[in-house]
Protein backbone atom coordinates (compact mmCIF):
# COMPACT_ATOMS: atom_id res chain seq x y z
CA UNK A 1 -4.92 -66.52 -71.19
CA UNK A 2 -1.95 -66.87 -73.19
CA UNK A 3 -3.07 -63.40 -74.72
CA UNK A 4 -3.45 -61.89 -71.82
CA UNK A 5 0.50 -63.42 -70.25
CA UNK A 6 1.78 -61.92 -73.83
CA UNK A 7 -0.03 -58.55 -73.30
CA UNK A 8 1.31 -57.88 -70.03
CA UNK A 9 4.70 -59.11 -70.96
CA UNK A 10 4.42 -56.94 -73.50
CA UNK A 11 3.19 -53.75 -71.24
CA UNK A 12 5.96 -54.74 -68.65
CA UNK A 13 8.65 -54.18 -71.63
CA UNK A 14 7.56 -50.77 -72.51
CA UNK A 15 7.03 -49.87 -69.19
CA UNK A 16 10.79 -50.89 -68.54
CA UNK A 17 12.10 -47.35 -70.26
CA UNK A 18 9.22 -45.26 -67.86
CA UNK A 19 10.75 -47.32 -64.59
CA UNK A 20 13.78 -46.44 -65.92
CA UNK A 21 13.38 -42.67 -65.95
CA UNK A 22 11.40 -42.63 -63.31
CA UNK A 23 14.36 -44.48 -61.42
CA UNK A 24 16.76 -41.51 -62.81
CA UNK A 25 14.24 -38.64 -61.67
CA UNK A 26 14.03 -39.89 -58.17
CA UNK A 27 18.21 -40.27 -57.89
CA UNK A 28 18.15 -36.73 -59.32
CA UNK A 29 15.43 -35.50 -56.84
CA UNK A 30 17.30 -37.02 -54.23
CA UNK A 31 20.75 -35.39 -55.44
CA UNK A 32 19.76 -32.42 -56.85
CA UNK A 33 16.73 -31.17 -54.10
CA UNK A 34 16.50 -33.63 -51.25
CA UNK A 35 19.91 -32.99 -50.49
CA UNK A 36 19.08 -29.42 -49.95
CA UNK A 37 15.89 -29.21 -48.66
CA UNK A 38 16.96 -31.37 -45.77
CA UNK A 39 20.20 -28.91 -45.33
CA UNK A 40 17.66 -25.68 -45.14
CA UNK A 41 15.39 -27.84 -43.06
CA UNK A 42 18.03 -28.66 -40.24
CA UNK A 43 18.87 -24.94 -40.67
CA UNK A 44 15.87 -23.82 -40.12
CA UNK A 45 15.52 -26.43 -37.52
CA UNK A 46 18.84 -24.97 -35.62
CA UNK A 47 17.53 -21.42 -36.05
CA UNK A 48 14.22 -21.93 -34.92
CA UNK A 49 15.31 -23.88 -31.55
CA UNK A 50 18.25 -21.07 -31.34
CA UNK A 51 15.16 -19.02 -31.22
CA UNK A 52 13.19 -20.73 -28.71
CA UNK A 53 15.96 -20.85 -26.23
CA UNK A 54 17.16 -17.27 -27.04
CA UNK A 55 13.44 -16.45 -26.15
CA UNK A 56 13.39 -18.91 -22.90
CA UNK A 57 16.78 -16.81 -22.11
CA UNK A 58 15.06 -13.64 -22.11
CA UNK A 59 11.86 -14.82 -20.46
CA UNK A 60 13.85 -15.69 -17.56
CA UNK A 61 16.04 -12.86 -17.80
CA UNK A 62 12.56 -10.85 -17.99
CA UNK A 63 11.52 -13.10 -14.79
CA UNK A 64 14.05 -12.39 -12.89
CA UNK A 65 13.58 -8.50 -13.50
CA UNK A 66 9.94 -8.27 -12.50
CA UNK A 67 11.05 -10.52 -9.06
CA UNK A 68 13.47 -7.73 -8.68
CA UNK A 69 10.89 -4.82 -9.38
CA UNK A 70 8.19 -6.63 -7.09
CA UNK A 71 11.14 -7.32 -4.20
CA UNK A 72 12.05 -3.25 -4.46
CA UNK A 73 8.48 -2.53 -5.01
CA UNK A 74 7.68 -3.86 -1.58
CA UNK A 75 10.87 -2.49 -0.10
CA UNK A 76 9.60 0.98 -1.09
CA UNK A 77 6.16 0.31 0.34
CA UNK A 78 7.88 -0.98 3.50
CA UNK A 79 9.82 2.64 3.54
CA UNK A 80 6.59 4.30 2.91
CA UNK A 81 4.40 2.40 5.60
CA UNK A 82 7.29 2.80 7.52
CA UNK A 83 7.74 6.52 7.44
CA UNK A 84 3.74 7.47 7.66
CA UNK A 85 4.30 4.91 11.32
CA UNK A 86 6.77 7.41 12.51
CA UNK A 87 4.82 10.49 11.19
CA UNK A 88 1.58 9.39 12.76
CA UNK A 89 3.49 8.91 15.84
CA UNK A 90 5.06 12.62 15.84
CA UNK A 91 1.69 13.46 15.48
CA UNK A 92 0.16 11.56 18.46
CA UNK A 93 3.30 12.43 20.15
CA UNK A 94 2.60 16.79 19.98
CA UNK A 95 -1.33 16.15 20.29
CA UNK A 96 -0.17 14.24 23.07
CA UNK A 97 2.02 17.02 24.67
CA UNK A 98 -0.68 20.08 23.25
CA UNK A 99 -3.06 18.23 25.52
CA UNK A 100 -0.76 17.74 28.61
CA UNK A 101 0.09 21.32 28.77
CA UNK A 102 -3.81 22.59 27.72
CA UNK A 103 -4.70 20.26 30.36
CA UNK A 104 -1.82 21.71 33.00
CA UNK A 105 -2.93 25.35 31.77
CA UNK A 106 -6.27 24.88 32.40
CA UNK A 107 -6.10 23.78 35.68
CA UNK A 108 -3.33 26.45 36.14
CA UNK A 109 -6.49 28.47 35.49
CA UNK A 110 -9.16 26.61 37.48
CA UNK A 111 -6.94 27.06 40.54
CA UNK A 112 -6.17 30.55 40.39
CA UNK A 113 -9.74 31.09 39.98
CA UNK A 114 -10.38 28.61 42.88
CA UNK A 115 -8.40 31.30 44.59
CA UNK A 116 -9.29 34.09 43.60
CA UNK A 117 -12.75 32.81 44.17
CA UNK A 118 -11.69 31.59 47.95
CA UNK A 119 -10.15 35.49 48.21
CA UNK A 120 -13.46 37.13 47.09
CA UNK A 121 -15.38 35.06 48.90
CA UNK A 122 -13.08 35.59 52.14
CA UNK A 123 -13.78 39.15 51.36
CA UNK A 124 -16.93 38.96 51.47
CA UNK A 125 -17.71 37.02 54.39
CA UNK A 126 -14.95 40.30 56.02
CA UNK A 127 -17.33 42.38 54.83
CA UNK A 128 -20.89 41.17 55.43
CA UNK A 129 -19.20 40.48 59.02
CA UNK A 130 -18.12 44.14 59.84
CA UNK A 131 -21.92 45.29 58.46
CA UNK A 132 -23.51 42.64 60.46
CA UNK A 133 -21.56 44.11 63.02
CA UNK A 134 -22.45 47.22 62.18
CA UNK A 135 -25.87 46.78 61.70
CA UNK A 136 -26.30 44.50 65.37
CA UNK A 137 -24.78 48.20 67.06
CA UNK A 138 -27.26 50.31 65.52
CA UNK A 139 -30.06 48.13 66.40
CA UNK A 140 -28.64 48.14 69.45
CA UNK A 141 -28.58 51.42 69.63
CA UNK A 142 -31.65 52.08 68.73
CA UNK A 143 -33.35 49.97 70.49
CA UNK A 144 -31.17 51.44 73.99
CA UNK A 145 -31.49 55.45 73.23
CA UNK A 146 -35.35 55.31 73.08
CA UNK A 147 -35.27 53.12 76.67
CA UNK A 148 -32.74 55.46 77.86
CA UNK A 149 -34.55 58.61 76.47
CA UNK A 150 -37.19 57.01 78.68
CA UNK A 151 -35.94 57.25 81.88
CA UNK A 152 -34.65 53.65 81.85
CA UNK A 153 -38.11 51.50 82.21
């Protein structure tokens, strides 16, 4: 065992100059590149959250534009909706009037020939009463000229 104590005291003494330099390589890592990589790590830490809230900036900046589109994209279809009301209404405003005064022409129309029909029809009742008149004299007359040819029987 005594060996063994003597071999690792031994192995412990030359391992002293490899702590050693191991020691000096890990103060020069930390000097020489930790120091640095932990400056380009916070700046690339800075820049990349300068990024991500330059990007939340615009996504509410681009947020805020579409509300405004949408809000003046329903405005416009308001306009439109709107306008075709008031068109359609024109429209069923003259079809409405064309129908009044088609309507008012045509029975215009119906009475005039109501009248003219009452006139013609006047006419000939004028007419079929001076023939029916006519007619009752000559059968009249017929019938007396033979009974008075006759000798009056």
């Amino acid at each position: 065992m005594n060996e063994t104590l003597s071999k690792l005291g031994e192995l412990l003494l030359s391992s002293i100059p490899t702590i050693f330099f191991l020691l000096i390589v890990w103060f020069a890592y930390r000097m020489i590149v930790h120091k640095r990589l932990e400056q380009v790590l916070a700046e690339r830490h800075r820049l990349t959250e300068g990024a991500v809230q330059q990007a939340q900036a615009e996504i509410a900046s681009a947020e805020a534009r579409t509300a405004e589109y949408e809000r003046r994209l329903r405005e416009a279809r308001t306009q439109i909706y709107k306008t075709q009301e008031a068109r359609r209404q024109q429209a069923m405003e003259r079809r409405n009037a064309a129908l009044t005064q088609a309507r008012q022409q045509a029975e215009e129309t119906i009475q005039s020939a109501r009248q003219a029909l009452e006139q013609d029809k006047s006419a000939a009742q004028f007419t079929l009463q001076q023939q029916a008149d006519g007619l009752a004299n000559e059968i009249v007359d017929s019938i007396l000229k033979p009974v008075a040819a006759m000798g009056g029987r």
